[in-house]
Protein backbone atom coordinates (compact mmCIF):
# COMPACT_ATOMS: atom_id res chain seq x y z
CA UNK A 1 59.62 -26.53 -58.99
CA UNK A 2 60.57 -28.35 -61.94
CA UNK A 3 59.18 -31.43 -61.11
CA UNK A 4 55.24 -29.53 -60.92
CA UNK A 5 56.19 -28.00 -64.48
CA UNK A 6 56.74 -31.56 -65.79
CA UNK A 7 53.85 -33.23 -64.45
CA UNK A 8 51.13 -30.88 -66.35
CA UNK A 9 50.38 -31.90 -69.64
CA UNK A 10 47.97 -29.81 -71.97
CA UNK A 11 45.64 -31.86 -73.80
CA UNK A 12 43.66 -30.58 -76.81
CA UNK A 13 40.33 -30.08 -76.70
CA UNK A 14 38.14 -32.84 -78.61
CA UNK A 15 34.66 -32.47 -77.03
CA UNK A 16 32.03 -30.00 -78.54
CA UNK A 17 30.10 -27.51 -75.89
CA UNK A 18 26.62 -28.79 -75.16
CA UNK A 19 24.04 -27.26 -77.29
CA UNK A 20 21.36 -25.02 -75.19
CA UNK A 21 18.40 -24.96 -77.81
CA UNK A 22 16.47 -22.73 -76.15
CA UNK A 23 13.59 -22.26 -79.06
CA UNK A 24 12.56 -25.53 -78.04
CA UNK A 25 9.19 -25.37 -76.99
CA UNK A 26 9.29 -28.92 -74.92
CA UNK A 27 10.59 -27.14 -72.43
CA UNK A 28 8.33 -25.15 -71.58
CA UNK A 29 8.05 -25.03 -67.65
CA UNK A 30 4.59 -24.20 -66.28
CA UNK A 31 4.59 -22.40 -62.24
CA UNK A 32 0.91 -23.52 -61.89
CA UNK A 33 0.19 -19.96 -62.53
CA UNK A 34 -2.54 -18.79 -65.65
CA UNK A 35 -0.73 -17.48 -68.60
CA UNK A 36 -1.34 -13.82 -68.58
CA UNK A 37 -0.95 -12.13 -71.93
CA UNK A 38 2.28 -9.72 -72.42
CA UNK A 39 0.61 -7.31 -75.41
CA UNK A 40 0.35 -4.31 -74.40
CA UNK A 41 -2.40 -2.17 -76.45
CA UNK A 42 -1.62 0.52 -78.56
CA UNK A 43 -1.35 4.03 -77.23
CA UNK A 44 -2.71 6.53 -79.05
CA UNK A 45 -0.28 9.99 -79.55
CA UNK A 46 -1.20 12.38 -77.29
CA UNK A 47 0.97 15.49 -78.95
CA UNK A 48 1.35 16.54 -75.18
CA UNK A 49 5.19 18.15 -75.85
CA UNK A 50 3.67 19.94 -79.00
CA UNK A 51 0.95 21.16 -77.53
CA UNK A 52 2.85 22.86 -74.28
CA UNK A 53 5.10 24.12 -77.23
CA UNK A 54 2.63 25.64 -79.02
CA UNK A 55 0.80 26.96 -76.18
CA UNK A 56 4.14 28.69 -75.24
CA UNK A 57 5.38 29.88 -78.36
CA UNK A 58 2.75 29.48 -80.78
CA UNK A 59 -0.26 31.13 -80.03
CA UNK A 60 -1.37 30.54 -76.08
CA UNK A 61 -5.51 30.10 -76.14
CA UNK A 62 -5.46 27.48 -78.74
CA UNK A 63 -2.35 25.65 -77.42
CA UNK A 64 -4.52 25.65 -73.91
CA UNK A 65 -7.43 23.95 -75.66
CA UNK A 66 -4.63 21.79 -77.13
CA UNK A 67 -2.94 21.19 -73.98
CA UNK A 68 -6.37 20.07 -72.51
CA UNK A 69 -7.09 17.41 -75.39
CA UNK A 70 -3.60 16.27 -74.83
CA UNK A 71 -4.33 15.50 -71.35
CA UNK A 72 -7.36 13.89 -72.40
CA UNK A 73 -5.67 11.66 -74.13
CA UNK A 74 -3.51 10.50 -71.47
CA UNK A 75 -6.04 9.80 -69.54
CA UNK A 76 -7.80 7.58 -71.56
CA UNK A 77 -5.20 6.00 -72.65
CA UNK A 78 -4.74 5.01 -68.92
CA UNK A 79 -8.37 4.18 -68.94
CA UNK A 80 -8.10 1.81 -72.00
CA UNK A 81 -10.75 3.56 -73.73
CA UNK A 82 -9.25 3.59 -77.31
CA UNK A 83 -12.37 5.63 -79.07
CA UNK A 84 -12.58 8.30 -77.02
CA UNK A 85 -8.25 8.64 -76.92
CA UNK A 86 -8.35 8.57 -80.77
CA UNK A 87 -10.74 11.20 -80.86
CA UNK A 88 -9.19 13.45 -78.31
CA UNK A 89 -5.58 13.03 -80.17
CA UNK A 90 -7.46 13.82 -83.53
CA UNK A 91 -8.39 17.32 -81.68
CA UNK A 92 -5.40 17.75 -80.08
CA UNK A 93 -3.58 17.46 -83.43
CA UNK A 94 -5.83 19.88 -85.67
CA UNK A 95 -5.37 22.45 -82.34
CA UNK A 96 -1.57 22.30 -82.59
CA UNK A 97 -1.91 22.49 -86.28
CA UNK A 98 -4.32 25.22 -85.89
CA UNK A 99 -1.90 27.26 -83.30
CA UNK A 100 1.24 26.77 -85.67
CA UNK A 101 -0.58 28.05 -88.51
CA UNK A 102 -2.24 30.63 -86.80
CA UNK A 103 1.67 31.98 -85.25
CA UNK A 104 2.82 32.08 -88.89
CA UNK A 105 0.27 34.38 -90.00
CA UNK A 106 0.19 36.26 -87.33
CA UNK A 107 4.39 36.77 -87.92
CA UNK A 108 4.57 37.96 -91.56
CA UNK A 109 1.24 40.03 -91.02
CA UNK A 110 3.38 41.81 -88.13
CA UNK A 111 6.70 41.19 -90.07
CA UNK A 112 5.64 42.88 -93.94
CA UNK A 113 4.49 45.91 -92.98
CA UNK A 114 7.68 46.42 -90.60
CA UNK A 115 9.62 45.72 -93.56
CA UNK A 116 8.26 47.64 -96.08
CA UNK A 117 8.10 50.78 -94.09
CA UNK A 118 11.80 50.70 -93.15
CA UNK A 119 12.78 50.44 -96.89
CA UNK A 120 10.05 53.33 -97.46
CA UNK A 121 10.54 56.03 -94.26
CA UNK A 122 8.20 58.46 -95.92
CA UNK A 123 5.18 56.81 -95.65
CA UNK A 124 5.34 55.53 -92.35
């Protein structure tokens, strides 16, 4: 045993790592394949979450309409038509808009007269 512990010698180490450039564009390796572009085109928002939201909590017809624009959108996203997604999203988003706004109103116009008849109880 001590003769194997004397034989191994640790030497320091002198050499450098090789260098893997791999932004070198020699390199480039070509399957025979055609280069197919990776960019994906832009999708266009289709408020889908905000408009099941506001159909649900908001105010229901217009969040329906909304819900239906969303889903237009989606679909033409999938379709790659770009002008008729961007219009459908424009929709969608005044709907949701429209529905939010619409819920507000439709709170404090419930809300004030409940409050000021419980701080006035005769003229209820």
């Amino acid at each position: 045993m001590a003769e194997l512990s004397k034989s191994i010698e640790l030497q320091p180490i002198t050499s450098q790592p090789p260098n893997y450039d791999l932004d070198d564009s020699s390199q480039h390796v070509s399957l025979g394949y055609p280069e197919v572009p990776t960019t994906v085109p832009s999708q266009v928002t289709d408020y889908l979450p905000l408009s099941l939201c506001t159909m649900l909590y908001c105010f229901l017809p217009i969040g329906l309409i909304a819900l239906l624009y969303s889903i237009r959108v989606r679909e033409a996203n999938l379709a790659g038509d770009q002008a008729r997604a961007q219009r459908a999203s424009r929709i969608a988003c005044v709907l949701n808009i429209l529905a939010v706004v619409s819920a507000g109103i439709t709170v404090v116009s419930v809300m004030l007269p409940i409050m000021f008849c419980s701080l006035d109880n005769a003229n209820c």
